[in-house]
C-alpha atoms as a PDB file:
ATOM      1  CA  UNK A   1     124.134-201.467 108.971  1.00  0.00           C
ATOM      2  CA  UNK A   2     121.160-198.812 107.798  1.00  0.00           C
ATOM      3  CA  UNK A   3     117.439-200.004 107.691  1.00  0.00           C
ATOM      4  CA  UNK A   4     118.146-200.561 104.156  1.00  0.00           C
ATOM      5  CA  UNK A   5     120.446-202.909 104.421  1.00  0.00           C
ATOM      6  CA  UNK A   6     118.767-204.739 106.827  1.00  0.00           C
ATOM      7  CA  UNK A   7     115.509-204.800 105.203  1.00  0.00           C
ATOM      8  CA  UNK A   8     117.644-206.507 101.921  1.00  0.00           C
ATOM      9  CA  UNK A   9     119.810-208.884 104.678  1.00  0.00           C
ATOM     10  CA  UNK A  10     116.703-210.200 106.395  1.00  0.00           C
ATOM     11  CA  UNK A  11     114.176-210.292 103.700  1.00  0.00           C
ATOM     12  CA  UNK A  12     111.602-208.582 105.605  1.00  0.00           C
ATOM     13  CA  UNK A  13     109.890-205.046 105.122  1.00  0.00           C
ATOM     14  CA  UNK A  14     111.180-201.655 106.876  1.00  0.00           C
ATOM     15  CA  UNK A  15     107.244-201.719 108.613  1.00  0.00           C
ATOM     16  CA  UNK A  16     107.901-205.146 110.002  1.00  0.00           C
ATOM     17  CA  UNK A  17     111.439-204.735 111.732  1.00  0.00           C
ATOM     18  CA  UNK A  18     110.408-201.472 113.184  1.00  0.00           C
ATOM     19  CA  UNK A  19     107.292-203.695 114.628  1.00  0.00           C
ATOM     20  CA  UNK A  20     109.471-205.880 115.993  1.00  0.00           C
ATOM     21  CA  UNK A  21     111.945-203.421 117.312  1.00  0.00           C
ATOM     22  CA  UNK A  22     108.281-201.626 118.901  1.00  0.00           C
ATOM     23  CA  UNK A  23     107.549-204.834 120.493  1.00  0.00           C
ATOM     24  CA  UNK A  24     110.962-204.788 122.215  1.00  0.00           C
ATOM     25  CA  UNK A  25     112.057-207.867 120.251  1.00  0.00           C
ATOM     26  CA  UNK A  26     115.010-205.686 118.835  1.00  0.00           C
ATOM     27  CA  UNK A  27     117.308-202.696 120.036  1.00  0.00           C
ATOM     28  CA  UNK A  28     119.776-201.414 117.639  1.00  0.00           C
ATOM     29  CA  UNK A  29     122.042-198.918 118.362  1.00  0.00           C
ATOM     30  CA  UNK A  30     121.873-195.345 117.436  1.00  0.00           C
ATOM     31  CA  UNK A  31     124.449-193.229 115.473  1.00  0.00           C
ATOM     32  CA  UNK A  32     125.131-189.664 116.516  1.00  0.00           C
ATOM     33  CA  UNK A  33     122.588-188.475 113.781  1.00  0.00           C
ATOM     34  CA  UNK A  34     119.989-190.379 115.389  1.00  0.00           C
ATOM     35  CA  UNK A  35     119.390-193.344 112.780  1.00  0.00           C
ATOM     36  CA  UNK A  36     119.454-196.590 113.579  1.00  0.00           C
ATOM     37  CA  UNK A  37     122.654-198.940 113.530  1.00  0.00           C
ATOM     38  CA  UNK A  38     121.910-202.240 113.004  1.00  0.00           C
ATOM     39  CA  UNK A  39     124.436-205.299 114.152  1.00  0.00           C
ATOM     40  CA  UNK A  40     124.991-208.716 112.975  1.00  0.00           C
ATOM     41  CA  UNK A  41     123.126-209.776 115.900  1.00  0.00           C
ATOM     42  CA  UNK A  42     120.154-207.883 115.182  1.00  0.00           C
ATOM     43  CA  UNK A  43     120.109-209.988 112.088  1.00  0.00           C
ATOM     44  CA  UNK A  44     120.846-213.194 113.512  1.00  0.00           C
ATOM     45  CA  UNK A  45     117.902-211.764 116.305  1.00  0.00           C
ATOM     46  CA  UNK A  46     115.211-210.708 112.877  1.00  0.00           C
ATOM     47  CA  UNK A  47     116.065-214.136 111.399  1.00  0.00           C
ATOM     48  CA  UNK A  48     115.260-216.027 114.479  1.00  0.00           C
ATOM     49  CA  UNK A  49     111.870-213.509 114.411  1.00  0.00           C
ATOM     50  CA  UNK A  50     111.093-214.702 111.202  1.00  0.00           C
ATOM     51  CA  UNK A  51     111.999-218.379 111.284  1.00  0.00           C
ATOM     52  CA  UNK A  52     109.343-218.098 114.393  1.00  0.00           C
ATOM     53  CA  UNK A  53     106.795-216.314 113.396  1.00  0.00           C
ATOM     54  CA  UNK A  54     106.502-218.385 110.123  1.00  0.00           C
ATOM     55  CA  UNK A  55     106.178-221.298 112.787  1.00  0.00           C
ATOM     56  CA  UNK A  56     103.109-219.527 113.820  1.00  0.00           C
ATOM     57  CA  UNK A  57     105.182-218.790 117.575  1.00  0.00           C
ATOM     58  CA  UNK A  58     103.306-216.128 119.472  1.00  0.00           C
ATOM     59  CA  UNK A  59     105.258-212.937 119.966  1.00  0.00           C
ATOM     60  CA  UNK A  60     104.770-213.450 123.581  1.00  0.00           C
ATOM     61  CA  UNK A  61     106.545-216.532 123.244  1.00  0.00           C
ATOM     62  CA  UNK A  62     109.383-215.080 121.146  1.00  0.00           C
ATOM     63  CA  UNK A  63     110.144-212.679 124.095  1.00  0.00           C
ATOM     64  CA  UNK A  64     110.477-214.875 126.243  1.00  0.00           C
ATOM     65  CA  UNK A  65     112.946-217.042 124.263  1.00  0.00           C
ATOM     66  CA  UNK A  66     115.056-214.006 124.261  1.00  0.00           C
ATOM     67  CA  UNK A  67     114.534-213.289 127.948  1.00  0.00           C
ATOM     68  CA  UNK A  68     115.981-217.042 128.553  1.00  0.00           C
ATOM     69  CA  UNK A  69     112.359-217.690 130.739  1.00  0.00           C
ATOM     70  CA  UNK A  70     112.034-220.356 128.293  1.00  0.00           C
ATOM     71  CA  UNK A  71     114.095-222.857 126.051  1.00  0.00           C
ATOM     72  CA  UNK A  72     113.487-223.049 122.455  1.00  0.00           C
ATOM     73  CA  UNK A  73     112.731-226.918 122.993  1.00  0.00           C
ATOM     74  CA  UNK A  74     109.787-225.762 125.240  1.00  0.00           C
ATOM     75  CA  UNK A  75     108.476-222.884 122.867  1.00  0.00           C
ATOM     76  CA  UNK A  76     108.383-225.725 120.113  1.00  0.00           C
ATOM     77  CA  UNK A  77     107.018-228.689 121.959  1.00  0.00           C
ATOM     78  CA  UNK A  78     104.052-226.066 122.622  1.00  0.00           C
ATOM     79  CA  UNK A  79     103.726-224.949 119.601  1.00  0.00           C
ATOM     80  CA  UNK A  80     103.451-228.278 117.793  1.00  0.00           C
ATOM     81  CA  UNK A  81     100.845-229.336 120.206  1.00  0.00           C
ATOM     82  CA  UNK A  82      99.203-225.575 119.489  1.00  0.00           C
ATOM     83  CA  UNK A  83      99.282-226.689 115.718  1.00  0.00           C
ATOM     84  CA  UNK A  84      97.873-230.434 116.096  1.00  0.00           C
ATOM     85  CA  UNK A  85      94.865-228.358 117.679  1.00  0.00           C
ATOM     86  CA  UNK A  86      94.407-226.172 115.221  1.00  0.00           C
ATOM     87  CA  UNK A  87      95.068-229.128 112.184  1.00  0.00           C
ATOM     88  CA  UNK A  88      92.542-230.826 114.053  1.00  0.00           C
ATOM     89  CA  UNK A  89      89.825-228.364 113.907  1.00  0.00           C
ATOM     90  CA  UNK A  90      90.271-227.280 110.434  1.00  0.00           C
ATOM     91  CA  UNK A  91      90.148-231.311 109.950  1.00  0.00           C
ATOM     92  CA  UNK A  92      86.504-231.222 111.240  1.00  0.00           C
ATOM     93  CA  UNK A  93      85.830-227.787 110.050  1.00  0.00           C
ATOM     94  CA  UNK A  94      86.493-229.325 106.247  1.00  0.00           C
ATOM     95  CA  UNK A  95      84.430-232.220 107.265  1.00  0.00           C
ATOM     96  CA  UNK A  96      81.427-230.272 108.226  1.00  0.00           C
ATOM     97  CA  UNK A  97      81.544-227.947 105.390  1.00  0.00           C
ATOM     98  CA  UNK A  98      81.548-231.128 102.860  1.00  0.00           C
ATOM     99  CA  UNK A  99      78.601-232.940 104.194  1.00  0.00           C
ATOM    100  CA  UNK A 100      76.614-229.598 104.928  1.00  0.00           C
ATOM    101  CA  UNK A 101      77.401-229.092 100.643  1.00  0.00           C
ATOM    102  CA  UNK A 102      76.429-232.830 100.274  1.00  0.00           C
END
């Protein structure tokens, strides 16, 4: 399938998959003219991407989900505990910012 198509398929901009295919998280195939031929499985691959990186999973992370060096269990269980940390410092963040205005 052409950019196009993927771009409508996925949902996501022509900048961002070409980021992600930069970063090595994607590698279509290339026609004889040169342009890029997108597969099923690079959608399935950009879904995963985006599913992800809405999770707030560092690209690092992502590659090396696809790399098998780590299970998607493991990526999540990390990231959860990476979001509790952050939750809890906003938490005390908002609490400092309403008794410095009181």
């Amino acid at each position: 399938m052409t950019i196009k198509e993927i771009e409508t398929r996925s949902g996501m901009t022509r900048a961002n998959i070409r980021f992600y295919e930069s970063e090595g998280l994607l590698a279509p195939a290339r026609r004889e003219n040169g342009y890029r031929d997108y597969s099923e499985e690079d959608l399935t691959a950009l879904m995963r991407i985006r599913l992800l990186r809405a999770l707030r999973v560092p690209l690092e992370e992502i590659r090396a989900l696809q790399s098998g060096e780590t299970a998607l269990d493991d990526t999540l269980a990390r990231q959860l505990e990476a979001l509790r940390g952050e939750q809890a410092a906003l938490t005390r963040s908002a609490e400092l910012c309403r008794a410095i205005r009181e």
